[in-house]
C-alpha atoms as a PDB file:
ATOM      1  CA  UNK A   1      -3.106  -6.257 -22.366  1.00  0.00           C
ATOM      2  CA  UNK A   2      -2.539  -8.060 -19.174  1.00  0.00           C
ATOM      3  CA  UNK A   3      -5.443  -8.846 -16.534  1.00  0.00           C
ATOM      4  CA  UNK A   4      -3.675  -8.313 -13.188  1.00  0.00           C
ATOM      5  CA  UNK A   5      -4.914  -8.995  -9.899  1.00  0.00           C
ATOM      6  CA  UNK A   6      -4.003  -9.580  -6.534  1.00  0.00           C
ATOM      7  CA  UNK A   7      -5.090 -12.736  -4.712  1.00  0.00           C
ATOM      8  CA  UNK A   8      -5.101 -12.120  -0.978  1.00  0.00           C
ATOM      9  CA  UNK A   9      -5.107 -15.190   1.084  1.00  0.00           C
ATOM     10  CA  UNK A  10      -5.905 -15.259   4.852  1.00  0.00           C
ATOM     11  CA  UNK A  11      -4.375 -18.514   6.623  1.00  0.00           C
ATOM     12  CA  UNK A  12      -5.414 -19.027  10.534  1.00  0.00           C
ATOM     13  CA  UNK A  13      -3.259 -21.574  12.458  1.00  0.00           C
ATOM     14  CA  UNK A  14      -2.433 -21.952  15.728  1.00  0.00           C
ATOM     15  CA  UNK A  15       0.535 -20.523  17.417  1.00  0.00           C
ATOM     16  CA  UNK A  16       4.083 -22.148  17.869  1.00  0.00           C
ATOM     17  CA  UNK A  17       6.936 -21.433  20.017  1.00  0.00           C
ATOM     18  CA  UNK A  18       8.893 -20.362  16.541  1.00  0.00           C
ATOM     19  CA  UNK A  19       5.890 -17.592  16.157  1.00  0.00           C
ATOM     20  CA  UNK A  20       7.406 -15.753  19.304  1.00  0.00           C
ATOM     21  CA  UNK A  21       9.901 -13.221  17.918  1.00  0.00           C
ATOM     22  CA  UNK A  22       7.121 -12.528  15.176  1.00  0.00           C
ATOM     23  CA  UNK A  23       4.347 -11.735  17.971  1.00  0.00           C
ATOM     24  CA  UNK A  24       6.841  -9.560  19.591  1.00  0.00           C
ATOM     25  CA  UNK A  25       7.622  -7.531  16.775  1.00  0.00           C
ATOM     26  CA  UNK A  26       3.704  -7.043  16.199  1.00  0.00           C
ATOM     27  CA  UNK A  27       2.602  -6.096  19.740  1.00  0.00           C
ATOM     28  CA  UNK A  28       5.944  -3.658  19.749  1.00  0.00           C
ATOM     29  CA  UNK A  29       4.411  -1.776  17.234  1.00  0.00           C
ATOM     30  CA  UNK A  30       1.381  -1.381  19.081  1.00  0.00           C
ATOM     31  CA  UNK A  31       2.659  -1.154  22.650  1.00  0.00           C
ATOM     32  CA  UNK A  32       5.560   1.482  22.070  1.00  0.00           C
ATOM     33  CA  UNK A  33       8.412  -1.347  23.475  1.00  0.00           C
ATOM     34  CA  UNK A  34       8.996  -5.063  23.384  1.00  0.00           C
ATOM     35  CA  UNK A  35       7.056  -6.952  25.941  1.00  0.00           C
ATOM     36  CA  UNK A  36       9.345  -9.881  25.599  1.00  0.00           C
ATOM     37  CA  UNK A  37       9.107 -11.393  29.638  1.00  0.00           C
ATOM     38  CA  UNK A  38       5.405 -11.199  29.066  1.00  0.00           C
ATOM     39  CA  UNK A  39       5.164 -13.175  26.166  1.00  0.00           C
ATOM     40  CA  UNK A  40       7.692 -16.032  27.224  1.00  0.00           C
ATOM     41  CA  UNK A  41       6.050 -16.370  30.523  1.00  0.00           C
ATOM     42  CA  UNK A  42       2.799 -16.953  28.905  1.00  0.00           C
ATOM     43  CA  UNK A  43       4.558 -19.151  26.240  1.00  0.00           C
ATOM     44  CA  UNK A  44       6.016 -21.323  28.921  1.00  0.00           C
ATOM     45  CA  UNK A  45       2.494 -21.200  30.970  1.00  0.00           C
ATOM     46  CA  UNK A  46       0.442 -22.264  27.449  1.00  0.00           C
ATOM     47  CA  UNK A  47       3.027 -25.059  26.824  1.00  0.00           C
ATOM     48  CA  UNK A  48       2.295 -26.592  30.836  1.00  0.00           C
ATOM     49  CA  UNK A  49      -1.719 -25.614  30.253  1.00  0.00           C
ATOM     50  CA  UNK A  50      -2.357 -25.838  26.985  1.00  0.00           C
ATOM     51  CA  UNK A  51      -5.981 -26.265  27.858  1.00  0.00           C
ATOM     52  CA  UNK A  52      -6.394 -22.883  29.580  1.00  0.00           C
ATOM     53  CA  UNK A  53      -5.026 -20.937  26.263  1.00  0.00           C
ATOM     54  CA  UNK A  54      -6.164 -20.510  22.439  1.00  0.00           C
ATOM     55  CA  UNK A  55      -3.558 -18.478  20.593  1.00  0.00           C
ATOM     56  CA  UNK A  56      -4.539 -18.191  16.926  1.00  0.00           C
ATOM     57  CA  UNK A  57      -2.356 -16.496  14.518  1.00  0.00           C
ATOM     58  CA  UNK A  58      -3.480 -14.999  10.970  1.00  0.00           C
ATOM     59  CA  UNK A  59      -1.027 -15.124   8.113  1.00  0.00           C
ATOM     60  CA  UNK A  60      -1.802 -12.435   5.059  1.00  0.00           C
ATOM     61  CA  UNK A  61      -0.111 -12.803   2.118  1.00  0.00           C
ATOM     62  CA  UNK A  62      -0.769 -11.340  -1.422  1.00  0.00           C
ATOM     63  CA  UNK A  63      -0.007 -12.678  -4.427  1.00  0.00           C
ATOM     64  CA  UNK A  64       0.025 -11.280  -8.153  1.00  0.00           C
ATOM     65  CA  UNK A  65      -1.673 -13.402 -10.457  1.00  0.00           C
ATOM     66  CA  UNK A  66      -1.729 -12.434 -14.485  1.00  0.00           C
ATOM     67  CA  UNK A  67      -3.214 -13.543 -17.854  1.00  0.00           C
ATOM     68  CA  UNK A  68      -0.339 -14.264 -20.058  1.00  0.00           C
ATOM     69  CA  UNK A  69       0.185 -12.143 -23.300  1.00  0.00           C
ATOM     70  CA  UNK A  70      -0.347 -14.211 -26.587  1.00  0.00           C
ATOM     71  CA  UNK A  71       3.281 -14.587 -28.120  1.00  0.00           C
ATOM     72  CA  UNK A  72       1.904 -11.996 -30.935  1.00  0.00           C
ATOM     73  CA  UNK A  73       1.825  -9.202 -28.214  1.00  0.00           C
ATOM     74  CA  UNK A  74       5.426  -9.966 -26.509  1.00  0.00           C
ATOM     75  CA  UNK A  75       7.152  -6.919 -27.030  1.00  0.00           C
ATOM     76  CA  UNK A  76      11.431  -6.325 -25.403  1.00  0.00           C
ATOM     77  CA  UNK A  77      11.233  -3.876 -23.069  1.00  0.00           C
ATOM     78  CA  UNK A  78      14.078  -2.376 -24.456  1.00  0.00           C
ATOM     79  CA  UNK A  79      11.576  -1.164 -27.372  1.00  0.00           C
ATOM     80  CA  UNK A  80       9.516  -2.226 -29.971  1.00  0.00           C
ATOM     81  CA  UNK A  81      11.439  -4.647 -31.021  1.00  0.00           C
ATOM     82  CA  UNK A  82       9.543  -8.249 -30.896  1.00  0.00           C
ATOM     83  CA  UNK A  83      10.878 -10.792 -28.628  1.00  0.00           C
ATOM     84  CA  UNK A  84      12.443 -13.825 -30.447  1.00  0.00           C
ATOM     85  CA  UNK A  85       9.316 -16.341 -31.225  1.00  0.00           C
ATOM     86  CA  UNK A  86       7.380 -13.480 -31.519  1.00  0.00           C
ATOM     87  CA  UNK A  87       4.733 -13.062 -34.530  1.00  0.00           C
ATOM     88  CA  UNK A  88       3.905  -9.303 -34.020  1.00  0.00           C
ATOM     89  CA  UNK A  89       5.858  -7.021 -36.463  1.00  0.00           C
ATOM     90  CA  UNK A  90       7.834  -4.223 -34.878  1.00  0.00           C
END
């Protein structure tokens, strides 16, 4: 039997200029409608000041992570059959 688990894995960065069609889609979830004007004037305004701005971005992504199976308890997944290599008997 496999152990299976899911490794989440939270990255913070700072924001880039390429993170602007991404931050749109996000607050147009939240907002109802694209705010795009808003977000390129303060996008050109952090890129003159960037000392009066901290824009922070969190990335989530989840990964699988298994155990392998020992070669004895490869089975096709077609049926019972064993898997070529295989020692388990069908």
């Amino acid at each position: 039997m496999t152990n299976a688990a899911v490794k989440i894995e939270n990255n913070v960065r700072p924001l880039c200029p390429a993170d602007l069609e991404q931050v749109i889609a996000i607050d147009s979830v939240y907002m109802g409608k694209p705010r795009r004007r808003f977000f390129e004037k303060r996008l050109a305004h952090a890129e003159k000041n960037p000392e009066d701005f901290v824009h922070v971005g969190v990335a989530r992504t989840a990964r699988w992570s298994a155990s392998p199976l020992p070669a004895s308890s490869v089975v096709s997944l077609a049926g019972s059959k064993p898997l070529p290599g295989s020692t388990r008997s069908a």
